[in-house]
C-alpha atoms as a PDB file:
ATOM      1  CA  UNK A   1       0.000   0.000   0.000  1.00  0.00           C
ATOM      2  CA  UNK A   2       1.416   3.447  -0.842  1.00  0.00           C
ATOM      3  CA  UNK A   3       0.514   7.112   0.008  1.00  0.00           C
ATOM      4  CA  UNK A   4       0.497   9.901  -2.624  1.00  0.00           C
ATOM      5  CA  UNK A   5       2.047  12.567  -1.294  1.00  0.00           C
ATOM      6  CA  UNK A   6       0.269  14.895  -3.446  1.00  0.00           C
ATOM      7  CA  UNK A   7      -3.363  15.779  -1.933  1.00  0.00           C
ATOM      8  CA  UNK A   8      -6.324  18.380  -0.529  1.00  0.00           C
ATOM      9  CA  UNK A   9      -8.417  18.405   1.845  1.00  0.00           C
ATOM     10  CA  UNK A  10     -11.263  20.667   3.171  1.00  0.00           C
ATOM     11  CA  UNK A  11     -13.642  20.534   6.261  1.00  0.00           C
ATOM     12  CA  UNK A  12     -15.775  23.786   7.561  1.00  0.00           C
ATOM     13  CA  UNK A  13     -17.513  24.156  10.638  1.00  0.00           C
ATOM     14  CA  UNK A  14     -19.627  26.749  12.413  1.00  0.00           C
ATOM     15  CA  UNK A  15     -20.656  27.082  15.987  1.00  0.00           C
ATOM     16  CA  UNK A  16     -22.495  29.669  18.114  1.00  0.00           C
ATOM     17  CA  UNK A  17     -18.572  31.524  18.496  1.00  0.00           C
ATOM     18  CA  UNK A  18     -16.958  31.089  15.347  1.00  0.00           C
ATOM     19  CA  UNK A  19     -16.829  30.004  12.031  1.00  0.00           C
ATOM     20  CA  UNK A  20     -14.251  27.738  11.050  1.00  0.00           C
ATOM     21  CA  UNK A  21     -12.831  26.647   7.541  1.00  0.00           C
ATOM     22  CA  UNK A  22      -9.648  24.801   7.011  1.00  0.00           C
ATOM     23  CA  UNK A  23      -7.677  23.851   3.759  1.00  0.00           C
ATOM     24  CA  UNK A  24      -5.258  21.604   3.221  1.00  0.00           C
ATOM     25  CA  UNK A  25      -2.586  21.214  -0.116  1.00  0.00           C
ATOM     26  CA  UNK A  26      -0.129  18.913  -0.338  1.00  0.00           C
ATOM     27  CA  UNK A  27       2.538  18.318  -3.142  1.00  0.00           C
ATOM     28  CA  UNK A  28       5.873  15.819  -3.428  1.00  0.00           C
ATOM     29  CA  UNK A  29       8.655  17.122  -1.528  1.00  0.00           C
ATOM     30  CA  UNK A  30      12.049  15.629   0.408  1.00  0.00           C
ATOM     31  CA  UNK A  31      10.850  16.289   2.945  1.00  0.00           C
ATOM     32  CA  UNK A  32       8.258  18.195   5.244  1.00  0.00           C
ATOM     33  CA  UNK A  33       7.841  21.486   4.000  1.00  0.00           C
ATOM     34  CA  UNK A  34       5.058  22.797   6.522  1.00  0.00           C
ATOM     35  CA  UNK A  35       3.377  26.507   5.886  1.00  0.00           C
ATOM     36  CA  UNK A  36       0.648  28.016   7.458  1.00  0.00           C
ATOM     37  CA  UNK A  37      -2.008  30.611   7.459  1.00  0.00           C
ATOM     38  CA  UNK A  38      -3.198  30.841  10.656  1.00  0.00           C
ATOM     39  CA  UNK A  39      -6.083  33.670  11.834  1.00  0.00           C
ATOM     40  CA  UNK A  40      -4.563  36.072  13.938  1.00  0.00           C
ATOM     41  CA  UNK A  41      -6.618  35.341  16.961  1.00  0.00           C
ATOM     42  CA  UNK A  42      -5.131  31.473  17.218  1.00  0.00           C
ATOM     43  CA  UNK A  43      -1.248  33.122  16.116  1.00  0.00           C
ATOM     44  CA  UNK A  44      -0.195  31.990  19.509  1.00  0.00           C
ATOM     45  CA  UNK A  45      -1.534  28.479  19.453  1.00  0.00           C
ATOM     46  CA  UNK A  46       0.364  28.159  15.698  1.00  0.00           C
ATOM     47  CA  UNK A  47       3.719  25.944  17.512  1.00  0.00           C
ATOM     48  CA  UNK A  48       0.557  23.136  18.600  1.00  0.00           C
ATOM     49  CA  UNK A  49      -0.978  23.452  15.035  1.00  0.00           C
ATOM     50  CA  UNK A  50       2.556  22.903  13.412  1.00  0.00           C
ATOM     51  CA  UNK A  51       2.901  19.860  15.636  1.00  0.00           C
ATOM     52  CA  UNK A  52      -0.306  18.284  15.131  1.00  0.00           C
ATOM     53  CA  UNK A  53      -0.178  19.119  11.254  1.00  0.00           C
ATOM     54  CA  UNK A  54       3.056  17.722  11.266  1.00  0.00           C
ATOM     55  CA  UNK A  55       2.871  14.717  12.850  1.00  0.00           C
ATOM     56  CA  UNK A  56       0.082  13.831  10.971  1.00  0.00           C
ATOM     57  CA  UNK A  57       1.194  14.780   7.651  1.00  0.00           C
ATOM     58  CA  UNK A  58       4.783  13.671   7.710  1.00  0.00           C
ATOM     59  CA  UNK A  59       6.301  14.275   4.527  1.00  0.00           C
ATOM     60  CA  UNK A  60       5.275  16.797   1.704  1.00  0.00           C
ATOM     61  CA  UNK A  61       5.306  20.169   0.678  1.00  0.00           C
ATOM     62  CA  UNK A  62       2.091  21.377   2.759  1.00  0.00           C
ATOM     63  CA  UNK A  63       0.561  24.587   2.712  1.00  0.00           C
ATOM     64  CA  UNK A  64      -2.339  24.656   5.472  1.00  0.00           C
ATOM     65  CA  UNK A  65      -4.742  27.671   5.674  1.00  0.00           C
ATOM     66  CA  UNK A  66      -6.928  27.952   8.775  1.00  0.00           C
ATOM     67  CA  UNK A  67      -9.589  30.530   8.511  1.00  0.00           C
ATOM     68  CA  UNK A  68     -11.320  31.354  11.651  1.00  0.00           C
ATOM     69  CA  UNK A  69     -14.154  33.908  12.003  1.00  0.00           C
ATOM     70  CA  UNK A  70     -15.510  35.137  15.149  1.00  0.00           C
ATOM     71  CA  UNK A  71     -19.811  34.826  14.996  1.00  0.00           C
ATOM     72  CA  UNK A  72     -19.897  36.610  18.585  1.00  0.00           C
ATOM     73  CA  UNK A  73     -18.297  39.674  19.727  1.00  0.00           C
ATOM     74  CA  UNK A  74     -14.717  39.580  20.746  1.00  0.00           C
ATOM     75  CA  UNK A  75     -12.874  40.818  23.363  1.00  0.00           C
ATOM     76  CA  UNK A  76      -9.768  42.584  21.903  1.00  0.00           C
ATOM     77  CA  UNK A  77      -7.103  45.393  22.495  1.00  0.00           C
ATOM     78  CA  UNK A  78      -4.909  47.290  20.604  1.00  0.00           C
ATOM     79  CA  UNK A  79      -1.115  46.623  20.174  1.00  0.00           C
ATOM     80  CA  UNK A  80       0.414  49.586  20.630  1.00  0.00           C
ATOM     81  CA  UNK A  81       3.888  48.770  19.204  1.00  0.00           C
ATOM     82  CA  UNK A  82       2.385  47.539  16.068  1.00  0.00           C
ATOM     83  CA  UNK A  83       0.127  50.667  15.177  1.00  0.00           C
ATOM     84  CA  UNK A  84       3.184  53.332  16.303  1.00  0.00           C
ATOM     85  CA  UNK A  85       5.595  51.320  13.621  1.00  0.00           C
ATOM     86  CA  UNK A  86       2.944  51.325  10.561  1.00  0.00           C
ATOM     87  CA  UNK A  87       1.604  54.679  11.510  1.00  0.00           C
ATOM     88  CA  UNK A  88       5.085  55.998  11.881  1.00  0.00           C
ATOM     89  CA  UNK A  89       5.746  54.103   8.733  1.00  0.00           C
ATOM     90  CA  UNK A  90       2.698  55.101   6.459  1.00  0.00           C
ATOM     91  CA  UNK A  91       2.995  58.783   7.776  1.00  0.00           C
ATOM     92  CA  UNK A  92       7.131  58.947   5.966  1.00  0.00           C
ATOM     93  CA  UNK A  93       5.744  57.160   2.749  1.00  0.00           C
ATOM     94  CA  UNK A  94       3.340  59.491   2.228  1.00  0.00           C
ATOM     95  CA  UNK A  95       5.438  63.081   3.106  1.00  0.00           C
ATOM     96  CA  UNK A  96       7.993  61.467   0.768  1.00  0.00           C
ATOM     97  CA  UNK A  97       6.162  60.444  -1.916  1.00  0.00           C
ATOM     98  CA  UNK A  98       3.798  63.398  -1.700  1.00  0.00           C
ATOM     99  CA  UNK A  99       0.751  61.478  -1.147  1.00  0.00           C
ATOM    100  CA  UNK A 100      -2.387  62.570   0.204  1.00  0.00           C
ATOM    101  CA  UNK A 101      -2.889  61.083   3.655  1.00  0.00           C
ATOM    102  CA  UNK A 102      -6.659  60.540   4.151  1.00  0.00           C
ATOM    103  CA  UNK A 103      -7.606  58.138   7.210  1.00  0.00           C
ATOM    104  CA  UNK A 104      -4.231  56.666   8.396  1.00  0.00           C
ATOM    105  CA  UNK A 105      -5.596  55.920  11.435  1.00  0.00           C
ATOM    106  CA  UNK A 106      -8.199  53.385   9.878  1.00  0.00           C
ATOM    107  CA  UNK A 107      -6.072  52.149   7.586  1.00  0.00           C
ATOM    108  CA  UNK A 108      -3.441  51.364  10.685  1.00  0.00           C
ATOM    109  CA  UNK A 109      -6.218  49.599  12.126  1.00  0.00           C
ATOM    110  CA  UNK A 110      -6.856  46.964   9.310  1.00  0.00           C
ATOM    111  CA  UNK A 111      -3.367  46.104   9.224  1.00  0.00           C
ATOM    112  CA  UNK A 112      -2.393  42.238  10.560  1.00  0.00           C
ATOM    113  CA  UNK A 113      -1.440  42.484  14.502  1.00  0.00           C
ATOM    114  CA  UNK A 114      -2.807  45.813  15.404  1.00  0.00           C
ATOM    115  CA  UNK A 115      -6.169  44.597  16.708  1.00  0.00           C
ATOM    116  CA  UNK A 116      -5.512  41.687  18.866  1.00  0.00           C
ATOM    117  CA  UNK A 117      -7.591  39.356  20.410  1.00  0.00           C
ATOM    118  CA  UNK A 118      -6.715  39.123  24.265  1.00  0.00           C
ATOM    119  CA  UNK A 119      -4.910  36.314  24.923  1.00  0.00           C
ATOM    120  CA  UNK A 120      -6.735  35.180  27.952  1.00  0.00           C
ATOM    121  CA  UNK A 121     -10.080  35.421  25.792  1.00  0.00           C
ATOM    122  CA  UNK A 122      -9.434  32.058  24.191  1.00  0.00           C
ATOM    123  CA  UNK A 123     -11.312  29.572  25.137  1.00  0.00           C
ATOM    124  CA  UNK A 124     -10.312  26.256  25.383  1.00  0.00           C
ATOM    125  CA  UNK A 125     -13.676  24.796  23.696  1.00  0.00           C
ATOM    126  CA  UNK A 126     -13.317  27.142  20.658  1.00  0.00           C
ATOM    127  CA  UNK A 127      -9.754  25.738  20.349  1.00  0.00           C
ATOM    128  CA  UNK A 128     -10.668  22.263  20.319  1.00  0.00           C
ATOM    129  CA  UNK A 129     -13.025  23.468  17.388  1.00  0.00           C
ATOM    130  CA  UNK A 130     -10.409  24.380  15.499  1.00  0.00           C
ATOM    131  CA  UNK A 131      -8.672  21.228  16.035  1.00  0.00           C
ATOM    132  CA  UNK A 132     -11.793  18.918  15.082  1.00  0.00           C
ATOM    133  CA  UNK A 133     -12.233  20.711  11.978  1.00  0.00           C
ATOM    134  CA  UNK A 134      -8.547  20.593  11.355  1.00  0.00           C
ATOM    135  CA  UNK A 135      -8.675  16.633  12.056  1.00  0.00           C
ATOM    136  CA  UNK A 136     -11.428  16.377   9.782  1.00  0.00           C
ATOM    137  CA  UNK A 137      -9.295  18.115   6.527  1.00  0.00           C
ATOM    138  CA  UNK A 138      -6.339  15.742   7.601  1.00  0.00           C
ATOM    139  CA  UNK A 139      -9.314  13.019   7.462  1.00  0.00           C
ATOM    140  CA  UNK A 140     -10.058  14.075   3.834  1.00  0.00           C
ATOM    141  CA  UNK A 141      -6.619  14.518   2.010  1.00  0.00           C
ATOM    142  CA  UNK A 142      -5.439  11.051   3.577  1.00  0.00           C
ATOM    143  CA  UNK A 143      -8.406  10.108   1.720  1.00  0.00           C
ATOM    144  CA  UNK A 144      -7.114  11.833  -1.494  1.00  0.00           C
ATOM    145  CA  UNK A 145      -3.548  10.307  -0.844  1.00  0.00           C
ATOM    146  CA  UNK A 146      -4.769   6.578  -0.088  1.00  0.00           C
ATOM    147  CA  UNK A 147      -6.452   6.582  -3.722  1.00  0.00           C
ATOM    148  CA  UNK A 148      -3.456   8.483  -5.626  1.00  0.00           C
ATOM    149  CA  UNK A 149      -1.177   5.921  -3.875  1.00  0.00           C
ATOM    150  CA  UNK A 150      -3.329   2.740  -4.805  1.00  0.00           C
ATOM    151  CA  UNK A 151      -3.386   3.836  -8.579  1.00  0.00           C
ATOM    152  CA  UNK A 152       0.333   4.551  -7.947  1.00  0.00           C
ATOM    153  CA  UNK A 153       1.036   1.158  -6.574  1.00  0.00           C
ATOM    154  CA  UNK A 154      -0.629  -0.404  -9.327  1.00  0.00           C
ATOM    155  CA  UNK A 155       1.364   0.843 -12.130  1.00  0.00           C
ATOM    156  CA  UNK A 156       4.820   0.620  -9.584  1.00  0.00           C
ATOM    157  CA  UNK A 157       4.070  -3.237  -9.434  1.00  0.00           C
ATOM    158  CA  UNK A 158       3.624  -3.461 -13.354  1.00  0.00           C
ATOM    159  CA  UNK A 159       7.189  -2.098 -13.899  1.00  0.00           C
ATOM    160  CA  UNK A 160       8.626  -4.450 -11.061  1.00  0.00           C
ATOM    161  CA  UNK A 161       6.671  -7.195 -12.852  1.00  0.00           C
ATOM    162  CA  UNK A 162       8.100  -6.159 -16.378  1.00  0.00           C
ATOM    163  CA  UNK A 163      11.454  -6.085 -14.851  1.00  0.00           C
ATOM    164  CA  UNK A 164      10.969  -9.795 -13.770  1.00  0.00           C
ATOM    165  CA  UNK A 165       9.543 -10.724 -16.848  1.00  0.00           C
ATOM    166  CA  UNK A 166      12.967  -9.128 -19.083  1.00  0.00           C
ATOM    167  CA  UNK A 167      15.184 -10.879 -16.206  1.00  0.00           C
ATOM    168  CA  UNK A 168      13.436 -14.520 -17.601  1.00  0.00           C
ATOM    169  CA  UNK A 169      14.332 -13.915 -21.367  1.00  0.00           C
ATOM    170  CA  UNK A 170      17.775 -13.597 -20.885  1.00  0.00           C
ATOM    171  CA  UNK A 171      18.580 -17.016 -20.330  1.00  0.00           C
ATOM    172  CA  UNK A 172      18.438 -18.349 -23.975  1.00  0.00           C
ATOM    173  CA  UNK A 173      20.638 -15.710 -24.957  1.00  0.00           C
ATOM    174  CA  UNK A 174      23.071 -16.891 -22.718  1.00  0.00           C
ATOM    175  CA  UNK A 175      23.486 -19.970 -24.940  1.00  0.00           C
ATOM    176  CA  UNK A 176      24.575 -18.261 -27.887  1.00  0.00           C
ATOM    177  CA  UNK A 177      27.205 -16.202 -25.702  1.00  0.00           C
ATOM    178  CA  UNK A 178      28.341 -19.180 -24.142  1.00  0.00           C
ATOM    179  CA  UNK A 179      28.906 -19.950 -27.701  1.00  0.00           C
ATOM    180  CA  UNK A 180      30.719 -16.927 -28.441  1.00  0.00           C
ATOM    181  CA  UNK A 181      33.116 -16.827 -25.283  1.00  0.00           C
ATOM    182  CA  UNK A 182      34.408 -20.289 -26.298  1.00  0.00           C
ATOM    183  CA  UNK A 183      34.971 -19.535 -29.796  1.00  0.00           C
ATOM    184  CA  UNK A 184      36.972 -16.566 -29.010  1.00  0.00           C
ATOM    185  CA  UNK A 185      38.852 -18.446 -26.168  1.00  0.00           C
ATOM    186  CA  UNK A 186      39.884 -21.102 -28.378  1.00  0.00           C
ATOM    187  CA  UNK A 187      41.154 -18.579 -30.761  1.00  0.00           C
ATOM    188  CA  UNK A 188      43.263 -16.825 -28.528  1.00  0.00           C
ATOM    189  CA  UNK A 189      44.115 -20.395 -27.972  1.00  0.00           C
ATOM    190  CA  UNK A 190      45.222 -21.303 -31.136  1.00  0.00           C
ATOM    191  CA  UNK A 191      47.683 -18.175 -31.594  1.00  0.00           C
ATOM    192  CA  UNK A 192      49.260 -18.756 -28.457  1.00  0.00           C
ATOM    193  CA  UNK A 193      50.104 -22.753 -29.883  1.00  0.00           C
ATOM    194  CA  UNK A 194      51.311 -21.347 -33.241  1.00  0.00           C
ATOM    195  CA  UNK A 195      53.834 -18.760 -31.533  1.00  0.00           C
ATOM    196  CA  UNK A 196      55.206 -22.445 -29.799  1.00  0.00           C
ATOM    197  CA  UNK A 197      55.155 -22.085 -26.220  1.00  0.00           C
ATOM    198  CA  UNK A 198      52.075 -21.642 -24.113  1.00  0.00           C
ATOM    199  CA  UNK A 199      52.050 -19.238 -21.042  1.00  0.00           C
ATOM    200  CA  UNK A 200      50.731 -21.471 -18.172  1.00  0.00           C
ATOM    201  CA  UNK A 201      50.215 -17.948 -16.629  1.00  0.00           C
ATOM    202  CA  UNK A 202      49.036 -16.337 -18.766  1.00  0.00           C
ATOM    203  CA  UNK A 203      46.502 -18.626 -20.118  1.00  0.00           C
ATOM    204  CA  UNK A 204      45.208 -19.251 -16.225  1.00  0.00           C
ATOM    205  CA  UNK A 205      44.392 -15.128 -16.247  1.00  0.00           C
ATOM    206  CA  UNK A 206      42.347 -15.119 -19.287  1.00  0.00           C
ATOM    207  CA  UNK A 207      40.703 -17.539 -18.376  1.00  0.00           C
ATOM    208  CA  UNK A 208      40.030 -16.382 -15.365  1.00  0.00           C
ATOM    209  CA  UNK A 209      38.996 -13.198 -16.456  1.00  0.00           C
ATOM    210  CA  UNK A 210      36.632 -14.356 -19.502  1.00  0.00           C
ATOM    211  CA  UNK A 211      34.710 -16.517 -16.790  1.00  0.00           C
ATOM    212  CA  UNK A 212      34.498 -13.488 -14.413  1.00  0.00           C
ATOM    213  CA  UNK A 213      33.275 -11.492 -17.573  1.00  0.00           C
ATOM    214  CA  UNK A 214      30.964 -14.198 -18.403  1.00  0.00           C
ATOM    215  CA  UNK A 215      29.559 -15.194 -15.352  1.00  0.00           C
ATOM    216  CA  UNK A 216      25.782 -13.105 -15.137  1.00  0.00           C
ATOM    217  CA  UNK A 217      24.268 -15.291 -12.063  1.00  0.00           C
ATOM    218  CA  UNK A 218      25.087 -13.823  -9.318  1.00  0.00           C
ATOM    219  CA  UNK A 219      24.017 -10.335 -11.118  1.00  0.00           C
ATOM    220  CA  UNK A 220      20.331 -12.253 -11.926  1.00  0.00           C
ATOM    221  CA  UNK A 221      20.081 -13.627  -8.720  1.00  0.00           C
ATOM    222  CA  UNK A 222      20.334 -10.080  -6.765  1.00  0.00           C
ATOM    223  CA  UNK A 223      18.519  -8.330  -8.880  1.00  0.00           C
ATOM    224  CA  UNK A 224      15.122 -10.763  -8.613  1.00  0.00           C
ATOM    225  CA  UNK A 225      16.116 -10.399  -5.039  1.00  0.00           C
ATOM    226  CA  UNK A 226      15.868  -6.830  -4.945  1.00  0.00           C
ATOM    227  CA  UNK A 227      12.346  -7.527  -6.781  1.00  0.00           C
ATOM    228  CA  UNK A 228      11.065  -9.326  -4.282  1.00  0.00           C
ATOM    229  CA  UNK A 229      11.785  -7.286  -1.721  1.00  0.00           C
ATOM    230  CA  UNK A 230      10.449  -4.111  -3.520  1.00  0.00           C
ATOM    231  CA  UNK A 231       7.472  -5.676  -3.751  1.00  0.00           C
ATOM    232  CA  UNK A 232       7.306  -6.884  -0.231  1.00  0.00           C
ATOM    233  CA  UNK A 233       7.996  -3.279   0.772  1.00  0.00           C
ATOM    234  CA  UNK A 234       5.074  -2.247  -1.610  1.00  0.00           C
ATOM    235  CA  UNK A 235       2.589  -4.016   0.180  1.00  0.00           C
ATOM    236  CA  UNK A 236       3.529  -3.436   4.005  1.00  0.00           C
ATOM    237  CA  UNK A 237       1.309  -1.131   5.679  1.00  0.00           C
ATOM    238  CA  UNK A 238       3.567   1.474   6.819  1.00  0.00           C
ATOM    239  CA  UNK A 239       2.510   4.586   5.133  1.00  0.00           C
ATOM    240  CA  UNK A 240       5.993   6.087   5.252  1.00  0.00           C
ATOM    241  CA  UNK A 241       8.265   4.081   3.183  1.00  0.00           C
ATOM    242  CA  UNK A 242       8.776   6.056  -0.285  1.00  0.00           C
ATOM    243  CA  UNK A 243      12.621   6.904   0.649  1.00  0.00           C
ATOM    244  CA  UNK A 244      13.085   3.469   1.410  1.00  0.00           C
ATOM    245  CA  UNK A 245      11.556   2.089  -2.256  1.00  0.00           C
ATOM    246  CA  UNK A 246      13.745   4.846  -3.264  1.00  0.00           C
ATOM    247  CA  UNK A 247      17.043   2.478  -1.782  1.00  0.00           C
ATOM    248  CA  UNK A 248      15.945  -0.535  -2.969  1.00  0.00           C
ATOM    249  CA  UNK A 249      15.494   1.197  -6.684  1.00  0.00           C
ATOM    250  CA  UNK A 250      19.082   2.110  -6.689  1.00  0.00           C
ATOM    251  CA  UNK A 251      20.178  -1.081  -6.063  1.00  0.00           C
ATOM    252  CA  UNK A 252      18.143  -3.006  -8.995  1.00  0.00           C
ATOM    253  CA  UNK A 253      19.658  -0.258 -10.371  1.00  0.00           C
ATOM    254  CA  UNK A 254      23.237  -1.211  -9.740  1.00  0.00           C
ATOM    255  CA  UNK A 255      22.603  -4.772 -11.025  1.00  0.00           C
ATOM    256  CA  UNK A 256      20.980  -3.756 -14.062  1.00  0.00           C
ATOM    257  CA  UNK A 257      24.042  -1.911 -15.203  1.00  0.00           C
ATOM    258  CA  UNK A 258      26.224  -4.728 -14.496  1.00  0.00           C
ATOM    259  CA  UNK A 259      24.595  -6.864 -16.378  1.00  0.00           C
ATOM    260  CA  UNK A 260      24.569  -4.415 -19.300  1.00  0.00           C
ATOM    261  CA  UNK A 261      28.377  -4.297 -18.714  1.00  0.00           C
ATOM    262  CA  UNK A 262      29.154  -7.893 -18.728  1.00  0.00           C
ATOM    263  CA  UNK A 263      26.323  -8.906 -21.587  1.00  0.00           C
ATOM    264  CA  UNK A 264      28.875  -9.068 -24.473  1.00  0.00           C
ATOM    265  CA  UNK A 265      25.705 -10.078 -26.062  1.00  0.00           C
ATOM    266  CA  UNK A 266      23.236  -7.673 -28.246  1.00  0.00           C
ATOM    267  CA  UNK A 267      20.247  -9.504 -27.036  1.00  0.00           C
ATOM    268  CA  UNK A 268      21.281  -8.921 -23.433  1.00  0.00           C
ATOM    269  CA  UNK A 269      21.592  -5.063 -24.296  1.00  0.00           C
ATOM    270  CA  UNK A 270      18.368  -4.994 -25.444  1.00  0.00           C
ATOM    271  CA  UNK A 271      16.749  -6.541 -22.283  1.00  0.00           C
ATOM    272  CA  UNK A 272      18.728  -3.999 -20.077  1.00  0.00           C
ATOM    273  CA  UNK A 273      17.920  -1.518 -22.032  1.00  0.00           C
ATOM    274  CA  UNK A 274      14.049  -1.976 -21.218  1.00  0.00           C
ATOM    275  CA  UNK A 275      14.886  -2.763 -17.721  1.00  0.00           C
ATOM    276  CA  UNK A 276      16.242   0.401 -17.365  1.00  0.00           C
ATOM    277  CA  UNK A 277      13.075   1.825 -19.026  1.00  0.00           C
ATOM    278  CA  UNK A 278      11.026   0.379 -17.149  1.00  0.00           C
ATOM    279  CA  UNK A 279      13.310   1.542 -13.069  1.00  0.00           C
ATOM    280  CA  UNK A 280      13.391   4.768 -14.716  1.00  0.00           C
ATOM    281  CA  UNK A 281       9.452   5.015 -14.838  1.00  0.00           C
ATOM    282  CA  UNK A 282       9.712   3.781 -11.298  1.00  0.00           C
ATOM    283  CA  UNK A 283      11.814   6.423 -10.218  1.00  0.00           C
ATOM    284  CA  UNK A 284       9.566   8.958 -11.506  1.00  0.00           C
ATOM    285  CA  UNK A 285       6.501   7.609  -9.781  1.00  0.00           C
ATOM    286  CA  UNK A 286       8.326   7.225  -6.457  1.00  0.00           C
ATOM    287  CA  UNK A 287       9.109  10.807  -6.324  1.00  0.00           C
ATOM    288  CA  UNK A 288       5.799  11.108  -5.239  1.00  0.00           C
ATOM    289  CA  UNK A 289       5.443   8.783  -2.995  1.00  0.00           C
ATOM    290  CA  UNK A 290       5.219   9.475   0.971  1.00  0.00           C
END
C-alpha cells in the first residue's frame, strides 16, 4: 500500500462563536515542508498546530490555511507597538512620496497584529473546534492520498513485474554467448600454440577473467532479489516508506548496469535496455510517494 504525497483536503464548521474553515494542499517534496495561514486570533496556538499538522502529515510540501471567524463579539485590544511602527511608517511614505494622507488611522487599524484578540479570551472549547475541523481536513486529504497511492502502486508493481519478466528472457541468450566466449577463447588459444610455447600464466588469467566477464548469475540472482523485496515493501502497511523504495530502486539499479556491462551479447543489451526503461518510470513515480 502506498501514500500519494500529493493531496487536498477541506472541512468547515460553524458554531455559536466562530466560524471555522480549514484547507489543506499537499505536493511531493524531500521532505516536510510545513506553511501556514493561521487567523490572527489562534497566532499563539500556531507551535501546537505545526505539531499536530506535522505529525500527521509527515512528509510533503504542505501549505495549510486555517480561517477562523468570530460569529460573537470579541474581546480585543490594541497593540500599541504595532500601530506606532505602521503609523510611523505610512505617515514617511506618504510626506515622501507626496501622497495625500486621508484616514491613516483606519487604515493602521486593518493592518495584521494591530487589533488583537486578548490572549486570555481564548477559550479552550473554541480551540478544540479548530482542532476537530482541522482533524477532519487531515481526514479528507489522507483520503485523497490513499487513492493516488493505490493507482500509484498499481502501475509501480507493473514495472517491477516487467522487470521480472525481461530478467526470464535472458537465459536463452546466454546460450549463444556461451557460444561466443568459447569460440573466441579457443582462438586466442590457437595463436598462443602457433607462436610455440604456451604461457601457463598467462593462459590461467584469461581464463580467469573471460569466466568473471561471463559469469551473469550472481548479477540475476540479486537483482530478482531486490524484486522481491520491492514488492514486499510495496505491500507493508507502513505509510511512510517512499525513501526506502527509493534504496531498494538504486540497487536493482546497480545490477541492471552490471549486467549491461558484462552482456557481451546484443540480445542482453536490449533486455537492459528496457529494464532500465522500465526503473526509470519507477523512479519517476516514487518521487511522489510518501
Amino acid at each position: 500500500m502506498l501514500y500519494s504525497m500529493t493531496g487536498f483536503g477541506r472541512a468547515e464548521r460553524e458554531t455559536p462563536m466562530q466560524r471555522i474553515s480549514v484547507e489543506i494542499r499537499s505536493v511531493n517534496s524531500k521532505g516536510l515542508d510545513l506553511r501556514i495561514k493561521l487567523s490572527p486570533t489562534y497566532q499563539s496556538r500556531e507551535i501546537d498546530a505545526r505539531k499536530y499538522l506535522g505529525a500527521a502529515l509527515l512528509r510533503g510540501k504542505i501549505d495549510v490555511n486555517i480561517l477562523v471567524e468570530h460569529t460573537q463579539r470579541q474581546e480585543h485590544t490594541i497593540n500599541r507597538t504595532a500601530f506606532e511602527h505602521y503609523y510611523q511608517n505610512l505617515q514617511e511614505i506618504a510626506v515622501y512620496h507626496g501622497i495625500e494622507q486621508g484616514d491613516i488611522f483606519y487604515t493602521v487599524t486593518r493592518l495584521p497584529g494591530v487589533v488583537v484578540q486578548q490572549e486570555d479570551s481564548i477559550a479552550e472549547e473554541d480551540w478544540a473546534a479548530v482542532l476537530e475541523v482541522v482533524n477532519h481536513a487531515i481526514e479528507a486529504i489522507e483520503a485523497y492520498r490513499v487513492e493516488e497511492g493505490q493507482a500509484m502502486c498499481t502501475d509501480i508493481l507493473s514495472h517491477i513485474q516487467q522487470i521480472e519478466q525481461l530478467l526470464d528472457q535472458i537465459d536463452p541468450h546466454e546460450e549463444g554467448r556461451v557460444e561466443k566466449i568459447r569460440t573466441r577463447l579457443m582462438s586466442s588459444l590457437e595463436q598462443l600454440q602457433v607462436q610455440g610455447k604456451i604461457d601457463e600464466n598467462r593462459l590461467e588469467q584469461e581464463l580467469l577473467y573471460y569466466l568473471d566477464k561471463f559469469d551473469l548469475n550472481e548479477e540475476k540472482v540479486r537483482l530478482r532479489q531486490h524484486c522481491h523485496y520491492f514488492i514486499e515493501e510495496l505491500n507493508k502497511a507502513a505509510p511512510k516508506k517512499g525513501k526506502k523504495l527509493t534504496f531498494i530502486l538504486q540497487e536493482m539499479g546497480r545490477e541492471i548496469n552490471t549486467l549491461g556491462a558484462k552482456a557481451n551479447s546484443t540480445g542482453i543489451q536490449h533486455l537492459v535496455i528496457q529494464m532500465k526503461n522500465e526503473a526509470d518510470k519507477i523512479k519517476e513515480q516514487l518521487a511522489n510517494v510518501l
